[in-house]
N, C-alpha and C. Protein backbone atom coordinates (compact mmCIF):
# COMPACT_ATOMS: atom_id res chain seq x y z
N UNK A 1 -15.63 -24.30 21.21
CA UNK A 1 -16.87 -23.59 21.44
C UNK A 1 -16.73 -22.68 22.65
N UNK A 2 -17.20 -21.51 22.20
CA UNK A 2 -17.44 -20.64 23.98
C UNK A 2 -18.59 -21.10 24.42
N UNK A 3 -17.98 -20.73 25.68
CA UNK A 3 -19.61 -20.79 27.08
C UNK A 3 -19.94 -19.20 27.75
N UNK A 4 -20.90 -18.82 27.04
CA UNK A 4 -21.18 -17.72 27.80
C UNK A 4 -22.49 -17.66 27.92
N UNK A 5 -22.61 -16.45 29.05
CA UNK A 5 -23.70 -15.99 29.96
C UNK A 5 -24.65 -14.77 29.47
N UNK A 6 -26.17 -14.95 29.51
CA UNK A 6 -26.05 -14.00 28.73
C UNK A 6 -26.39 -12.51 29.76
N UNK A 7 -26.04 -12.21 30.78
CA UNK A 7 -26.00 -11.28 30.72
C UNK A 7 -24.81 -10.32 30.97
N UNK A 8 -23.38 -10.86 31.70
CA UNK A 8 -22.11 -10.37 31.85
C UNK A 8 -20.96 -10.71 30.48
N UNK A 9 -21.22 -11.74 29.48
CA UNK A 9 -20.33 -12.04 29.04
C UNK A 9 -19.76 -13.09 29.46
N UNK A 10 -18.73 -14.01 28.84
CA UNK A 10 -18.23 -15.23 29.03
C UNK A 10 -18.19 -15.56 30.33
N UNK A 11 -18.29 -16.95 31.12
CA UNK A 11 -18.12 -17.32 32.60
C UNK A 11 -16.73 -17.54 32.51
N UNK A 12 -16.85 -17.68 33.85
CA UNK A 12 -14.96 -17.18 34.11
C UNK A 12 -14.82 -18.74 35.21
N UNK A 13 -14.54 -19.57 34.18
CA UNK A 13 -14.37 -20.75 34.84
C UNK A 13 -13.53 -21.75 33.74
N UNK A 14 -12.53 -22.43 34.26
CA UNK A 14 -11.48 -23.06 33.00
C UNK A 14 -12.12 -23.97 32.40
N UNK A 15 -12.69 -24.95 33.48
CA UNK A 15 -13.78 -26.47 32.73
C UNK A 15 -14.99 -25.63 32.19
N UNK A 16 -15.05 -26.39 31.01
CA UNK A 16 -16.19 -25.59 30.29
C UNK A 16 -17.05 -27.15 29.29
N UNK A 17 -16.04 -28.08 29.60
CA UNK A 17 -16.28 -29.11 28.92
C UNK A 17 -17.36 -29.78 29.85
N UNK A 18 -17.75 -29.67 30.74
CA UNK A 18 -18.95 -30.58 31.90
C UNK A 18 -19.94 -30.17 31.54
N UNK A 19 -20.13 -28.51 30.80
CA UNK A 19 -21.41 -27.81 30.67
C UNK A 19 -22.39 -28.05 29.63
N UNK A 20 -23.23 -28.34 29.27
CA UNK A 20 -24.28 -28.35 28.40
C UNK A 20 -25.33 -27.20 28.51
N UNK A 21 -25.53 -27.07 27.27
CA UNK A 21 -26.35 -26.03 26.78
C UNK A 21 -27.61 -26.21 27.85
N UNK A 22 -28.01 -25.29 28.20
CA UNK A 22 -29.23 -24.92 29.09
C UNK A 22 -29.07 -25.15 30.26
N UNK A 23 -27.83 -25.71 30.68
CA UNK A 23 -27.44 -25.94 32.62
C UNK A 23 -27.43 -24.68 33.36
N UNK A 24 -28.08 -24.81 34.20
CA UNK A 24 -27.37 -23.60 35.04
C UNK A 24 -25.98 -23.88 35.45
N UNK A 25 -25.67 -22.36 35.58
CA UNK A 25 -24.36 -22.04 36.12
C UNK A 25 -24.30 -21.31 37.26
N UNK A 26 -23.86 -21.67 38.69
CA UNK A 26 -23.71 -20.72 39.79
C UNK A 26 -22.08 -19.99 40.00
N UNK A 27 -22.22 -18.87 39.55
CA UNK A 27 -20.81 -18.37 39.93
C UNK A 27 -20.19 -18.39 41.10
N UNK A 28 -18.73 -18.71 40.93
CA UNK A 28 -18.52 -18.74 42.87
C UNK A 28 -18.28 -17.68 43.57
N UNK A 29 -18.00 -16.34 42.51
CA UNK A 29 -17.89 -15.75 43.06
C UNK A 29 -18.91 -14.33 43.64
N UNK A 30 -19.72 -14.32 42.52
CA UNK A 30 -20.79 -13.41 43.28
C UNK A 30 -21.98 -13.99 43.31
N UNK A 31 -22.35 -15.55 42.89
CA UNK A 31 -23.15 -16.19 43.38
C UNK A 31 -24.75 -15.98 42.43
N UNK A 32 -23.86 -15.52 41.44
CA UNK A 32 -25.57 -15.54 40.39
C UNK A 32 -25.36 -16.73 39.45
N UNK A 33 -26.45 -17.40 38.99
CA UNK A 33 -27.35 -17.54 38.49
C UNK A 33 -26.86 -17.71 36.80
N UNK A 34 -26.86 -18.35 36.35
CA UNK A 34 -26.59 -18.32 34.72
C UNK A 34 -27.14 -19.60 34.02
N UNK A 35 -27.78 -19.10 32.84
CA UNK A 35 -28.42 -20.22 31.62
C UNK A 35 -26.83 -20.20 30.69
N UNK A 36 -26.49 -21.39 30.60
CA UNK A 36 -25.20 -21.63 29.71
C UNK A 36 -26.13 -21.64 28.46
N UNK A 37 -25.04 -20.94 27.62
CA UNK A 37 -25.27 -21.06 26.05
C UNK A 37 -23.96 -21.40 25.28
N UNK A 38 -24.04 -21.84 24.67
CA UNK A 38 -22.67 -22.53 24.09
C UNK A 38 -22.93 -22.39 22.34
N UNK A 39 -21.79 -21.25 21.91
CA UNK A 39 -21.98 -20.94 20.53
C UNK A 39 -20.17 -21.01 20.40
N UNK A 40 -20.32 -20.94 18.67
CA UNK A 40 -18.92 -20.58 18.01
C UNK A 40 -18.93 -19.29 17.36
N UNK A 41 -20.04 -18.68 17.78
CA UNK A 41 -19.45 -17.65 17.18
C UNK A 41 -19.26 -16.35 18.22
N UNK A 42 -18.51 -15.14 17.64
CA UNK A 42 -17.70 -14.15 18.94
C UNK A 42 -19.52 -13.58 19.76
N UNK A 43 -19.20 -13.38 21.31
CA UNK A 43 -20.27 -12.19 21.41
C UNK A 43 -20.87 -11.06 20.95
N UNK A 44 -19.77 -10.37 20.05
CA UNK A 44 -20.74 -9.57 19.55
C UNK A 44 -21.93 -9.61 18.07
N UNK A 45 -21.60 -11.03 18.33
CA UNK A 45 -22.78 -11.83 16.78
C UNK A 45 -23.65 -11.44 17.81
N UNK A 46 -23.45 -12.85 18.26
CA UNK A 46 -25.08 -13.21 19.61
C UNK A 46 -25.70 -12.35 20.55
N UNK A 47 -25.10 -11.16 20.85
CA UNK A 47 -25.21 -10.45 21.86
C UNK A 47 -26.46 -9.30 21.28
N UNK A 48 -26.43 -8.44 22.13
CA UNK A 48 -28.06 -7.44 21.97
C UNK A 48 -28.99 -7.69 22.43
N UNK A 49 -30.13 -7.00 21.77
CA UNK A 49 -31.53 -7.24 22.86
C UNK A 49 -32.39 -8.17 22.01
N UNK A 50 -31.62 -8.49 20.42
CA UNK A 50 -32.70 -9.45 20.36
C UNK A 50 -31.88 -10.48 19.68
N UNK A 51 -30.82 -11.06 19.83
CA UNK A 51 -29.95 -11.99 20.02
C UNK A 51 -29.36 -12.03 18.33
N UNK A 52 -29.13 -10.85 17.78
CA UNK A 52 -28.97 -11.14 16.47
C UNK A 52 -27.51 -10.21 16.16
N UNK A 53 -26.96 -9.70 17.50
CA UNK A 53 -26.06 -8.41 17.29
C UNK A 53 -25.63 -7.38 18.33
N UNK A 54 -24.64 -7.18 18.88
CA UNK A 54 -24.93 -5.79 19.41
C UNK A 54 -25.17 -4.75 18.54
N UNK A 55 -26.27 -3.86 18.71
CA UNK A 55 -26.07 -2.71 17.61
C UNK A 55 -25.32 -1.80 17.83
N UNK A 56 -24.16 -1.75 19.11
CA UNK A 56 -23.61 -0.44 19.24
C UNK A 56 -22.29 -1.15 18.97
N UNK A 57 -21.84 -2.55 18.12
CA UNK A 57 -20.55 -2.92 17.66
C UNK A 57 -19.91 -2.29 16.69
N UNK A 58 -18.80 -1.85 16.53
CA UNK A 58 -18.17 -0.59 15.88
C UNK A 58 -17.45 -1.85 14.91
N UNK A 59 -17.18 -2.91 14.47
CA UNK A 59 -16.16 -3.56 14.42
C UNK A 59 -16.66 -3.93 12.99
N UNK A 60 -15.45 -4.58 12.03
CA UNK A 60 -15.89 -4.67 10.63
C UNK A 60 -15.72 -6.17 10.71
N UNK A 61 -16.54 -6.71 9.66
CA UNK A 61 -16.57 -8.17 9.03
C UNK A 61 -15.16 -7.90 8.11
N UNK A 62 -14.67 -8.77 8.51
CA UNK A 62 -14.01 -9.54 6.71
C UNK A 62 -14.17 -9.21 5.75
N UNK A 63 -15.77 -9.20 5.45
CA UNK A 63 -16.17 -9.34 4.44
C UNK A 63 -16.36 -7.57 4.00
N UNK A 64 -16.79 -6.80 5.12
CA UNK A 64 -16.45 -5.72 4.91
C UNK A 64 -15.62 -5.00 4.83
N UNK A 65 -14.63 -5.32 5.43
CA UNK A 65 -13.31 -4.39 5.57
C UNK A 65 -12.52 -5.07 4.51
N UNK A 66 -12.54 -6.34 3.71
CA UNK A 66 -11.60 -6.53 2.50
C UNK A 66 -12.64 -6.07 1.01
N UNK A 67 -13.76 -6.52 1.24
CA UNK A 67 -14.49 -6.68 -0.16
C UNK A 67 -15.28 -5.17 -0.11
N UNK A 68 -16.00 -4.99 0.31
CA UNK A 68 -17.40 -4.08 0.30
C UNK A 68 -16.70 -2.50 0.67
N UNK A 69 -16.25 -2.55 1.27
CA UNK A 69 -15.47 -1.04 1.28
C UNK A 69 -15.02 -0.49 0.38
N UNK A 70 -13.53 -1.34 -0.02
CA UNK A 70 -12.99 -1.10 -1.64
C UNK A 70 -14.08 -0.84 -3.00
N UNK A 71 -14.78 -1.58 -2.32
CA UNK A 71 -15.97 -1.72 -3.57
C UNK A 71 -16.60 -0.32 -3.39
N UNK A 72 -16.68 0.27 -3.04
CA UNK A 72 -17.69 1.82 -2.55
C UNK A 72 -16.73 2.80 -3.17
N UNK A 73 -15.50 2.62 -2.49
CA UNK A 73 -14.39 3.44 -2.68
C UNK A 73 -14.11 3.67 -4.13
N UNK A 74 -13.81 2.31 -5.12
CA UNK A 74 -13.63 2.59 -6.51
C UNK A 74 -14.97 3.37 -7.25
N UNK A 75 -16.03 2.68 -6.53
CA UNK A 75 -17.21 3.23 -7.79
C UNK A 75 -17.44 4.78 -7.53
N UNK A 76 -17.22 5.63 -5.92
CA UNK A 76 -16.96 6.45 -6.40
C UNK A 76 -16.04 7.61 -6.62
N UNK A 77 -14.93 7.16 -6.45
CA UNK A 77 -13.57 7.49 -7.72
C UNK A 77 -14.48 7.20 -8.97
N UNK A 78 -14.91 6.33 -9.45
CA UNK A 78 -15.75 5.82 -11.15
C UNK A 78 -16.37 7.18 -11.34
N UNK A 79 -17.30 7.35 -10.43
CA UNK A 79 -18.30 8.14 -10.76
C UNK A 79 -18.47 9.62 -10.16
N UNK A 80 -17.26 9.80 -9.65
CA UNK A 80 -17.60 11.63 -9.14
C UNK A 80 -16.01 12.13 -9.25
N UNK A 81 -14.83 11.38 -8.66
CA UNK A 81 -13.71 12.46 -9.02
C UNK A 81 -13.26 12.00 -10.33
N UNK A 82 -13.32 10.81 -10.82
CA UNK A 82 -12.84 10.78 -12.28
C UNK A 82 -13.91 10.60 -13.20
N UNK A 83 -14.47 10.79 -13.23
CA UNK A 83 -15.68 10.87 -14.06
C UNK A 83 -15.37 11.91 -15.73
N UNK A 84 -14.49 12.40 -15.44
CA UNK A 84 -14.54 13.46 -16.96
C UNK A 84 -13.29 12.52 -17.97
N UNK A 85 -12.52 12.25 -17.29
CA UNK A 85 -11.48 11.31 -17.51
C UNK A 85 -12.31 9.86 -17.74
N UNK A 86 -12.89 9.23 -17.61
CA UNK A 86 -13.36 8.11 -17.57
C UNK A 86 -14.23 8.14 -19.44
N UNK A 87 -14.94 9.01 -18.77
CA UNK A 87 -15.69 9.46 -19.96
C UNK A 87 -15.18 9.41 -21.66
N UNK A 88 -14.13 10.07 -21.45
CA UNK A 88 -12.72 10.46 -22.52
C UNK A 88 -12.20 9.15 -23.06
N UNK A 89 -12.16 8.23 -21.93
CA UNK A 89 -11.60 7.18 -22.21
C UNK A 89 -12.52 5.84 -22.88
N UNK A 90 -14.30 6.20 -22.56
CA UNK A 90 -15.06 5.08 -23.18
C UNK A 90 -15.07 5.51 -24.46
N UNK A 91 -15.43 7.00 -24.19
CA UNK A 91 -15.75 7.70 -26.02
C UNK A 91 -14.17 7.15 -26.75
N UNK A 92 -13.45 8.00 -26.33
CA UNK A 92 -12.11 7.11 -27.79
C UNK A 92 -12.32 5.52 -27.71
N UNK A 93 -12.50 4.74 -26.85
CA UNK A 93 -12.83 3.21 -27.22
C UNK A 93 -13.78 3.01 -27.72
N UNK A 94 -14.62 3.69 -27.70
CA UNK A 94 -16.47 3.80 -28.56
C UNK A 94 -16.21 3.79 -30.24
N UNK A 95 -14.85 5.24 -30.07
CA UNK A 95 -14.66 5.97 -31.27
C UNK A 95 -13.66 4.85 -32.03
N UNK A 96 -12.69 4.00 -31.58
CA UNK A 96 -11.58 3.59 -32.14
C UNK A 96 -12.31 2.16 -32.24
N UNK A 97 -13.23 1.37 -31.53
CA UNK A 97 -13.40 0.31 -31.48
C UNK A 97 -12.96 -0.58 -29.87
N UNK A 98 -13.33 -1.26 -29.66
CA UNK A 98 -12.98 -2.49 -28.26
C UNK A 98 -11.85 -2.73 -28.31
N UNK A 99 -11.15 -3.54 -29.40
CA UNK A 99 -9.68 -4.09 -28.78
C UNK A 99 -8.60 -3.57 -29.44
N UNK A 100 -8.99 -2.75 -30.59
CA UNK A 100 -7.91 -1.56 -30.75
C UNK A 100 -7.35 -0.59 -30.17
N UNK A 101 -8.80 -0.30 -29.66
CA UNK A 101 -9.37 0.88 -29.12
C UNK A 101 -8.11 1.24 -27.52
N UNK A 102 -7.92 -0.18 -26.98
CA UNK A 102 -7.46 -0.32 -26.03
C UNK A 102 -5.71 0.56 -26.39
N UNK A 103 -5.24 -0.01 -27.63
CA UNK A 103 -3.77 0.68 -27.96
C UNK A 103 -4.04 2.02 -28.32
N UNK A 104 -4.80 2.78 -29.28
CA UNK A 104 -5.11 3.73 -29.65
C UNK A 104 -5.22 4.80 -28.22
N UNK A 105 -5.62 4.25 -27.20
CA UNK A 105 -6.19 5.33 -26.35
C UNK A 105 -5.30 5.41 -24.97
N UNK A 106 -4.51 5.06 -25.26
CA UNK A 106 -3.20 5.00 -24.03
C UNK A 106 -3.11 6.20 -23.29
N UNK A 107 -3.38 7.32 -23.91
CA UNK A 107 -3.27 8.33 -23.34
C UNK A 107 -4.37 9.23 -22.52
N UNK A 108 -5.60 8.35 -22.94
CA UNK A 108 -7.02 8.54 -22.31
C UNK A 108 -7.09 7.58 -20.68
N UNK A 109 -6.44 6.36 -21.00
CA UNK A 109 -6.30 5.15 -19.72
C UNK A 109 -5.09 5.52 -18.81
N UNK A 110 -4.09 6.27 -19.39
CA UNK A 110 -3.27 6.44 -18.91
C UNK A 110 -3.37 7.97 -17.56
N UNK A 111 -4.42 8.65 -18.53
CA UNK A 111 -5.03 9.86 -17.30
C UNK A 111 -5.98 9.23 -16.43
N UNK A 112 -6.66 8.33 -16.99
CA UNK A 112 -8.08 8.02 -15.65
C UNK A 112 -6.91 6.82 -14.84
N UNK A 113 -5.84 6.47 -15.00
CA UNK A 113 -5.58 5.61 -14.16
C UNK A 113 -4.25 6.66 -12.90
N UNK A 114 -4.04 7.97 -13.67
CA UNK A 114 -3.26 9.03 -12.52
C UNK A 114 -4.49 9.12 -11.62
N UNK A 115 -5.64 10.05 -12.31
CA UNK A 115 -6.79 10.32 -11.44
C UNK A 115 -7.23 8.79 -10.14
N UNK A 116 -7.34 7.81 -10.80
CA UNK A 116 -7.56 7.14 -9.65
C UNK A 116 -6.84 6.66 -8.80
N UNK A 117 -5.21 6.75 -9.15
CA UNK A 117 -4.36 6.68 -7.62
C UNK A 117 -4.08 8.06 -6.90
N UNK A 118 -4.42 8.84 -7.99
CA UNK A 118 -4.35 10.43 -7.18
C UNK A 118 -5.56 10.34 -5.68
N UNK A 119 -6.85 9.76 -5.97
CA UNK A 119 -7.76 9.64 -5.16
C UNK A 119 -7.38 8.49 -4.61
């Protein structure tokens, strides 16, 4: 668990294990004043003005930078640079059928899949 302060950021002290949530803390070295809070998660969760975030954190989740990005990125490749190609490729599967459709049109999947590593 961290121990931090909330208004400088983490205390700068090695024992952290004596502290309990809501103790004060006197720094030794400039002599202020601190409410310990003791979380697991990084400062810039907890941090801000209303304890839910900094809003000026530039930094990506996990969850954004593996899942939700990619996800933006393909749909629109889907829907604005390959889009004429894409198109080509539902109509002949429309036209040929679902799982034929798939051999028949090699040459329709085979352009929307240049277009989307081209982008």
């Amino acid at each position: 668990m961290k121990t931090e302060c909330a208004a400088d950021g983490p205390i700068k002290t090695d024992d952290l294990h004596h502290l309990r949530e809501g103790d004060i803390f006197v720094d030794s070295e400039s002599g202020q004043k601190f409410r310990v809070r003791k979380t697991a998660l990084p400062q810039q969760s907890i941090g801000g003005p209303h304890g839910v975030g900094d809003p000026n954190d530039r930094s990506l989740r996990r969850l954004e930078a593996d899942i939700l990005i990619p996800n933006r990125m393909n749909e629109q490749v889907q829907k604005v640079e390959c889009r004429e190609s894409l198109e080509d490729l539902v109509q002949c599967i429309k036209k040929e059928g679902s799982f034929i459709g798939m051999r028949k049109c090699r040459k329709e999947l085979e352009r929307y899949e240049t277009c989307q590593l081209a982008n």
